[in-house]
PDB file of N, CA and C in Angstrom:
ATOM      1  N   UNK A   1       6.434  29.539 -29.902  1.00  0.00           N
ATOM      2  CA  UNK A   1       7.567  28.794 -29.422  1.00  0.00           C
ATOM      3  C   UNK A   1       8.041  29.445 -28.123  1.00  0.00           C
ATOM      4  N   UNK A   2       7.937  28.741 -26.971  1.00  0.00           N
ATOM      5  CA  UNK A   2       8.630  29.435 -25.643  1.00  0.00           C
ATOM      6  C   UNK A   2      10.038  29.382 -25.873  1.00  0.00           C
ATOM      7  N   UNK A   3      10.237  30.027 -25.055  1.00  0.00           N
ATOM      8  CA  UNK A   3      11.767  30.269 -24.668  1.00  0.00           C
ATOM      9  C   UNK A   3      12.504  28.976 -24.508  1.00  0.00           C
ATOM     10  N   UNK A   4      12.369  28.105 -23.463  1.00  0.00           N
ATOM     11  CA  UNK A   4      13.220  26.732 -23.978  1.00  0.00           C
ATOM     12  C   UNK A   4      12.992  25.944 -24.953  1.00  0.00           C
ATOM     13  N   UNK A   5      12.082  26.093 -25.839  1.00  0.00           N
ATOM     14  CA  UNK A   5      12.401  25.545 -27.179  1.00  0.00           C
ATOM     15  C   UNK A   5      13.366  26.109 -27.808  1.00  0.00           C
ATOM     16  N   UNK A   6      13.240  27.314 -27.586  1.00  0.00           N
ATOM     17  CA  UNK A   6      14.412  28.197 -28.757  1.00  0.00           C
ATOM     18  C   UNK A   6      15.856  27.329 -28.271  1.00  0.00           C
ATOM     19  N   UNK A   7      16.103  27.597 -26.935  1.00  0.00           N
ATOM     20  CA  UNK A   7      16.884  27.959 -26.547  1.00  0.00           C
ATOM     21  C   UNK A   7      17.427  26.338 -26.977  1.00  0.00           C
ATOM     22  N   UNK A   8      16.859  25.794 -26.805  1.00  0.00           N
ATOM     23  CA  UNK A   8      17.110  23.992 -27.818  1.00  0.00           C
ATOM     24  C   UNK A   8      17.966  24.083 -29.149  1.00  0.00           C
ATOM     25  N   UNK A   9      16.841  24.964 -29.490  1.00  0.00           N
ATOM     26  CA  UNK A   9      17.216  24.922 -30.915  1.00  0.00           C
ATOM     27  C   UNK A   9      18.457  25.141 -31.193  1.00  0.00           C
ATOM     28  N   UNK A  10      18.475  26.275 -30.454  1.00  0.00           N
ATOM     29  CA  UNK A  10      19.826  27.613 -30.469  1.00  0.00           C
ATOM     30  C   UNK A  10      21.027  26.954 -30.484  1.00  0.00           C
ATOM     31  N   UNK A  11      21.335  25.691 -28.825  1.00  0.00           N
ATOM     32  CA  UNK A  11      21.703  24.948 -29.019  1.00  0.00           C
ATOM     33  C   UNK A  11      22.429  23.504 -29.931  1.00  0.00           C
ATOM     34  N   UNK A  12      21.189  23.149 -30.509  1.00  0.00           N
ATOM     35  CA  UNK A  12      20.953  22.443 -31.479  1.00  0.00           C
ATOM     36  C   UNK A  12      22.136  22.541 -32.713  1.00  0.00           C
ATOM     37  N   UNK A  13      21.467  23.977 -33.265  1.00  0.00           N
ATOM     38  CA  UNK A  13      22.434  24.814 -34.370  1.00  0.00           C
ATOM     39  C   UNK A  13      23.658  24.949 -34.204  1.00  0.00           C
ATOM     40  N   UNK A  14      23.932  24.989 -33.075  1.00  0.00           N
ATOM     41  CA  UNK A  14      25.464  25.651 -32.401  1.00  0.00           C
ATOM     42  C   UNK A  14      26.376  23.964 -32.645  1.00  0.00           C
ATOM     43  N   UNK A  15      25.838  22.922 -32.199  1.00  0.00           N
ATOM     44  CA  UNK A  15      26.536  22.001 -32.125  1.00  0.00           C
ATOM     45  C   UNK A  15      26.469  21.280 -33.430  1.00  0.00           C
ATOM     46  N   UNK A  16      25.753  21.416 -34.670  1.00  0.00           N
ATOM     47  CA  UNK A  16      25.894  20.812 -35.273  1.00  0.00           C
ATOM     48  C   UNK A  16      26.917  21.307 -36.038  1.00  0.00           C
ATOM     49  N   UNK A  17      27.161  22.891 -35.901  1.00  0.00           N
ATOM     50  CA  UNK A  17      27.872  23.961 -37.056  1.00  0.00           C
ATOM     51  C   UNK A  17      29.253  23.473 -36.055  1.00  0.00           C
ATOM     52  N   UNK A  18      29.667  23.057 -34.835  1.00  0.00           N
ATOM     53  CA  UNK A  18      31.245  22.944 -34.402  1.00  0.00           C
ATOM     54  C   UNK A  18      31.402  21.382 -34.700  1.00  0.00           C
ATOM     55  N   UNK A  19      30.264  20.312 -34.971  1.00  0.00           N
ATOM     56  CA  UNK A  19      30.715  19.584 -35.510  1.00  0.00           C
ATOM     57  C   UNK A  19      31.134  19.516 -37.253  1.00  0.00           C
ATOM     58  N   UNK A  20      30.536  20.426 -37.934  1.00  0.00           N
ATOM     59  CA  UNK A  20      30.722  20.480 -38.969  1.00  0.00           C
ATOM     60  C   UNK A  20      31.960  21.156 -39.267  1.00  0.00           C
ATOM     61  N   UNK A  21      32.581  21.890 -38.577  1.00  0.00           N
ATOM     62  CA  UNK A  21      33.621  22.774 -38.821  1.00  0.00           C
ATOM     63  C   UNK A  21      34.891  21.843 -38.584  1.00  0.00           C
ATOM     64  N   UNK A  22      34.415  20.991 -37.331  1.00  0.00           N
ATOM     65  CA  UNK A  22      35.128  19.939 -36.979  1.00  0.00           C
ATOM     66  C   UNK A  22      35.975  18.711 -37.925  1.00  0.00           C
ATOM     67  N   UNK A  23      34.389  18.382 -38.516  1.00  0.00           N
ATOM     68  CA  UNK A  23      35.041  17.514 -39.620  1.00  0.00           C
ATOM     69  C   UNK A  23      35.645  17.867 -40.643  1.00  0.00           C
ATOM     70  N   UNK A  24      35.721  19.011 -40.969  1.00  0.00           N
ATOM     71  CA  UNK A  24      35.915  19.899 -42.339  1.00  0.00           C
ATOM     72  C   UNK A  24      37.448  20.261 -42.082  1.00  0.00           C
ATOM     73  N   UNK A  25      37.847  20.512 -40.910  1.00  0.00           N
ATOM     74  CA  UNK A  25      39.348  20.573 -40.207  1.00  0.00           C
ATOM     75  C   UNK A  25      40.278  19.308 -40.053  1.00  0.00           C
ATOM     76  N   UNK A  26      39.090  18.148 -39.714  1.00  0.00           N
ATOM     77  CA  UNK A  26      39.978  16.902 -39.571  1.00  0.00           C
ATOM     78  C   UNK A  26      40.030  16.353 -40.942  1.00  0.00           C
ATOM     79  N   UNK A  27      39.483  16.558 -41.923  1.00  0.00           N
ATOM     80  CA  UNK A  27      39.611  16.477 -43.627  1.00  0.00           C
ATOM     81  C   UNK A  27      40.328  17.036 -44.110  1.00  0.00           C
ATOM     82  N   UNK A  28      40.913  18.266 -43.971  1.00  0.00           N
ATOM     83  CA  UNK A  28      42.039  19.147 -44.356  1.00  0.00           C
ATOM     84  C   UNK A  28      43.415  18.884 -44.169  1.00  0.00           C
ATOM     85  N   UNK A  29      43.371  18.289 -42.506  1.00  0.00           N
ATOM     86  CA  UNK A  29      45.196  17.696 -41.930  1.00  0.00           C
ATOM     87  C   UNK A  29      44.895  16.806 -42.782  1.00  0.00           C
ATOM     88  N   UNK A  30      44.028  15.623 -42.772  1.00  0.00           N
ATOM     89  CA  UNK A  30      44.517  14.435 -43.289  1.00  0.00           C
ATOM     90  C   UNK A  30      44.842  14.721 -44.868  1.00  0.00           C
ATOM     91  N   UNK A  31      44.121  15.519 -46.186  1.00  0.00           N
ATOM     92  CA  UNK A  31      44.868  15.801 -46.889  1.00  0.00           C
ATOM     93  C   UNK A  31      46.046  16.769 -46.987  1.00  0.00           C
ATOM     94  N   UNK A  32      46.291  17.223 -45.843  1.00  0.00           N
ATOM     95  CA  UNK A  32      47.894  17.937 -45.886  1.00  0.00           C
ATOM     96  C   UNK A  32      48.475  16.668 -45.542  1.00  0.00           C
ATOM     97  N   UNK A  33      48.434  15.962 -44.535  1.00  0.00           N
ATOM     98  CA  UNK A  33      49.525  14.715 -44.061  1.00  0.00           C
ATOM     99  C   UNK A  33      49.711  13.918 -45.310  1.00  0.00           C
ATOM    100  N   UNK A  34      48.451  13.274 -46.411  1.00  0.00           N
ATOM    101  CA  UNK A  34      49.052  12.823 -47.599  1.00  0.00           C
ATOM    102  C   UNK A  34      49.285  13.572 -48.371  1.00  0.00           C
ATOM    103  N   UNK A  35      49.402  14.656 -49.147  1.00  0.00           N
ATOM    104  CA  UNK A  35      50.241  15.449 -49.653  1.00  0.00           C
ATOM    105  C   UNK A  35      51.904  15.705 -49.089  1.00  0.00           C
ATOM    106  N   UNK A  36      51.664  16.315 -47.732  1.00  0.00           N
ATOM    107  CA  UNK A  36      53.181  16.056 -47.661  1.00  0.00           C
ATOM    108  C   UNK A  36      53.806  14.402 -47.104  1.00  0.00           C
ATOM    109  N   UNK A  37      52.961  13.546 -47.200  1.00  0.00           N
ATOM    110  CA  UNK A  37      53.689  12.589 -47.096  1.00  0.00           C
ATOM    111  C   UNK A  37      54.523  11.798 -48.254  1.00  0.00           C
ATOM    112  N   UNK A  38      53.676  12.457 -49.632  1.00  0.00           N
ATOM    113  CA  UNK A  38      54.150  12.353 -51.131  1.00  0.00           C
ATOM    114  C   UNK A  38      55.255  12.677 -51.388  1.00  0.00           C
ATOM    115  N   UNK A  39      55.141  14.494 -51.045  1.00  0.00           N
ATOM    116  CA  UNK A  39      56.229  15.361 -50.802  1.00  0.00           C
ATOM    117  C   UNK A  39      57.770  14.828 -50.644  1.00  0.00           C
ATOM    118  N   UNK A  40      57.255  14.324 -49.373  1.00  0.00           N
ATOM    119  CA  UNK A  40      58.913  13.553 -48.669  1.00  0.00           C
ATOM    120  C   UNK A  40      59.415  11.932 -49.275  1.00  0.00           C
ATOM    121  N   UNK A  41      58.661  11.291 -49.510  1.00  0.00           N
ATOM    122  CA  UNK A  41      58.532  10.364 -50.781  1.00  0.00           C
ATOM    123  C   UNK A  41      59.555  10.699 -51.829  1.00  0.00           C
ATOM    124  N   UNK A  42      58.789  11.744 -52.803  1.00  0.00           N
ATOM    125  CA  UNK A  42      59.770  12.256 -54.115  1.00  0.00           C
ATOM    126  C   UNK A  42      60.292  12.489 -53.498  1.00  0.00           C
ATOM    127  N   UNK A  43      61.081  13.340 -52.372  1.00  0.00           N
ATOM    128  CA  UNK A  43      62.261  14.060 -52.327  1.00  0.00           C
ATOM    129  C   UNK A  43      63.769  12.851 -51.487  1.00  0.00           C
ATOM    130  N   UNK A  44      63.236  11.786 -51.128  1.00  0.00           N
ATOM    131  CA  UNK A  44      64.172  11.121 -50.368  1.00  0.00           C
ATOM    132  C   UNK A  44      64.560   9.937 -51.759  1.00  0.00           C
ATOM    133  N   UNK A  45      62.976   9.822 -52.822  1.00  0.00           N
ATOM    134  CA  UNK A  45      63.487   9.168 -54.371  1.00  0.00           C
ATOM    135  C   UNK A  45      64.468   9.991 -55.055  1.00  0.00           C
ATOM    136  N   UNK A  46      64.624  11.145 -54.979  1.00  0.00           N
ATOM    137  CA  UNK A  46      65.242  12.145 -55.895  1.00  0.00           C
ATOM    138  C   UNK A  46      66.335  12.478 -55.434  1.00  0.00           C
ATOM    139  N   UNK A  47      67.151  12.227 -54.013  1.00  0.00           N
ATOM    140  CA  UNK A  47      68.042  12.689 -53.342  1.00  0.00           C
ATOM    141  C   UNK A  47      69.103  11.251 -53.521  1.00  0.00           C
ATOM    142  N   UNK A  48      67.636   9.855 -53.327  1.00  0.00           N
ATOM    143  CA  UNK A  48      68.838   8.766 -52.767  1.00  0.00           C
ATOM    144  C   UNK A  48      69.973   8.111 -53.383  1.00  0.00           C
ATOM    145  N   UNK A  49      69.761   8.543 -54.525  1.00  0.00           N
ATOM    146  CA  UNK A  49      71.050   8.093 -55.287  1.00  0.00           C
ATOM    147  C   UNK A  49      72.606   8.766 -54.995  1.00  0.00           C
ATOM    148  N   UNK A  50      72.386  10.195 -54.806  1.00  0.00           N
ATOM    149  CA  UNK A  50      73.366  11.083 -54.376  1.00  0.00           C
ATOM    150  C   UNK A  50      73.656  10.429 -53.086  1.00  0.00           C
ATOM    151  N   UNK A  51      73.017   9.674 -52.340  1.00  0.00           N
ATOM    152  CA  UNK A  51      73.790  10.141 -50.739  1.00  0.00           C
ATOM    153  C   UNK A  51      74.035  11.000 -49.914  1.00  0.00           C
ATOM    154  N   UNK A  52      73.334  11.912 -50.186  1.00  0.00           N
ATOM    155  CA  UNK A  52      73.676  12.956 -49.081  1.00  0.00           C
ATOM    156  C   UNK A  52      72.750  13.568 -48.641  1.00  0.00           C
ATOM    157  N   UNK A  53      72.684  13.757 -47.624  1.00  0.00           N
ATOM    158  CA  UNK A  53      71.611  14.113 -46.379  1.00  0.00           C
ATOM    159  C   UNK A  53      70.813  14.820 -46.756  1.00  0.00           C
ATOM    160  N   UNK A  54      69.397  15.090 -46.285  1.00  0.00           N
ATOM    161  CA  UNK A  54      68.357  15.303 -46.767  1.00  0.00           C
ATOM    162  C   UNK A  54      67.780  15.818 -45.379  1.00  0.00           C
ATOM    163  N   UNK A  55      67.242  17.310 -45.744  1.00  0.00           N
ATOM    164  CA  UNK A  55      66.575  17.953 -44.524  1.00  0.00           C
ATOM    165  C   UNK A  55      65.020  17.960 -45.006  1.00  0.00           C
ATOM    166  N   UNK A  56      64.360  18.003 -44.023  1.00  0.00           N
ATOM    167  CA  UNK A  56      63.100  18.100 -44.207  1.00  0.00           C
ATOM    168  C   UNK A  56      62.345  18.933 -43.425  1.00  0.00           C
ATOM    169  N   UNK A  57      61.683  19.948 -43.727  1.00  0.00           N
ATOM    170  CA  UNK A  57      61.337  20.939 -43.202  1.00  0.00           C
ATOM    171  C   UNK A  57      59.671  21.593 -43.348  1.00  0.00           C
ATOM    172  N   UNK A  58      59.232  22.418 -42.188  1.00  0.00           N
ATOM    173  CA  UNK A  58      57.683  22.292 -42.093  1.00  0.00           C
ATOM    174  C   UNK A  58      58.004  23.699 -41.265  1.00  0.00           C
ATOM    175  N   UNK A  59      57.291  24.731 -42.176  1.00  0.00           N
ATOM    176  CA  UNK A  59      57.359  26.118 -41.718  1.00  0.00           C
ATOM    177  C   UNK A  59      56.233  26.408 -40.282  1.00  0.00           C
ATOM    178  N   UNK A  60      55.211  26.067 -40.544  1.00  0.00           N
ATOM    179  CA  UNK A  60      54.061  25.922 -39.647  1.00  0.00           C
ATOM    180  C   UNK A  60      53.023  24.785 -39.961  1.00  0.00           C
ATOM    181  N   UNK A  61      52.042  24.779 -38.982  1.00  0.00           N
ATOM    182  CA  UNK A  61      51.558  23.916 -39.368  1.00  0.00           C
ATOM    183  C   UNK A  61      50.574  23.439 -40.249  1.00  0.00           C
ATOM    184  N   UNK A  62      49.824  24.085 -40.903  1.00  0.00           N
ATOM    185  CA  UNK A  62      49.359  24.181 -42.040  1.00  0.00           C
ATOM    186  C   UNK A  62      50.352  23.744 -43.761  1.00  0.00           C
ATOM    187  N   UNK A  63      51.102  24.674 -43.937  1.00  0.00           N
ATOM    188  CA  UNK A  63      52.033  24.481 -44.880  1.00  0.00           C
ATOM    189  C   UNK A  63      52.712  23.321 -44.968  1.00  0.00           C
ATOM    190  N   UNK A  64      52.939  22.717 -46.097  1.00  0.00           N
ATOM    191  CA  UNK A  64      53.508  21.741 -46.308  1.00  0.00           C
ATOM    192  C   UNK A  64      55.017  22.070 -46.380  1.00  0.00           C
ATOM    193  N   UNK A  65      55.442  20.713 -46.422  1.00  0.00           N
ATOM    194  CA  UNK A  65      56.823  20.471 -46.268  1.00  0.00           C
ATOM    195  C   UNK A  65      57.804  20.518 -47.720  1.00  0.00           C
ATOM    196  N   UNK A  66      58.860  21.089 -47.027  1.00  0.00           N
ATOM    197  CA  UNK A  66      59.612  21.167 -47.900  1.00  0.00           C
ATOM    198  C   UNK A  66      61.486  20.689 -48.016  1.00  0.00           C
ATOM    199  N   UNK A  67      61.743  19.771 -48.379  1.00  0.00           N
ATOM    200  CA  UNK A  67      63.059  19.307 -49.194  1.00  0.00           C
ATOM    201  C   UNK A  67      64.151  19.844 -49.648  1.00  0.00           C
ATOM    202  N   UNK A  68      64.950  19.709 -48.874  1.00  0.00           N
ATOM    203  CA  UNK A  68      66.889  20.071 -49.380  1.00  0.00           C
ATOM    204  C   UNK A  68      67.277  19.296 -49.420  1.00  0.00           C
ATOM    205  N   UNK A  69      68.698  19.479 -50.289  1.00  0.00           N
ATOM    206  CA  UNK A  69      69.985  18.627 -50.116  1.00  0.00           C
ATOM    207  C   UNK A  69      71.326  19.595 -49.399  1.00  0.00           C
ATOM    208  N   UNK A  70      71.593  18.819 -48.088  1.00  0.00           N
ATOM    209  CA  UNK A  70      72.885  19.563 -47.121  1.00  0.00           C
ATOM    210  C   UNK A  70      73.966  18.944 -47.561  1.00  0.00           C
TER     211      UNK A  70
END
């Protein structure tokens, strides 16, 4: 195998592993976004009878969200 075959290959490998990492990242937000979109769901069902304001909060971005009553 010469050298620009490898170097194909090398290539090759490299882009399939940042697309794979890729999709594996854009699969993860989208189950954090429906999880905490549940999240805020129950918590605006569980608050709305009371009336009273409702904070909603997201430490970073990974972590899901989390629900008070102010």
């Amino acid at each position: 195998m010469d050298k620009h075959k490898r170097n194909i290959w090398i290539a090759f490998i490299g882009s399939v592993i940042i697309i794979a990492v890729t999709v594996v990242t854009i699969i993860q937000i989208s189950r954090n976004h429906q999880e905490n979109m549940a999240i805020i769901e129950q918590c605006f069902e569980k608050f709305e009878q009371e009336g009273s304001v409702v904070v909603v909060e997201k430490k970073s971005f990974w972590s899901p969200v989390t629900c008070e009553k102010n």
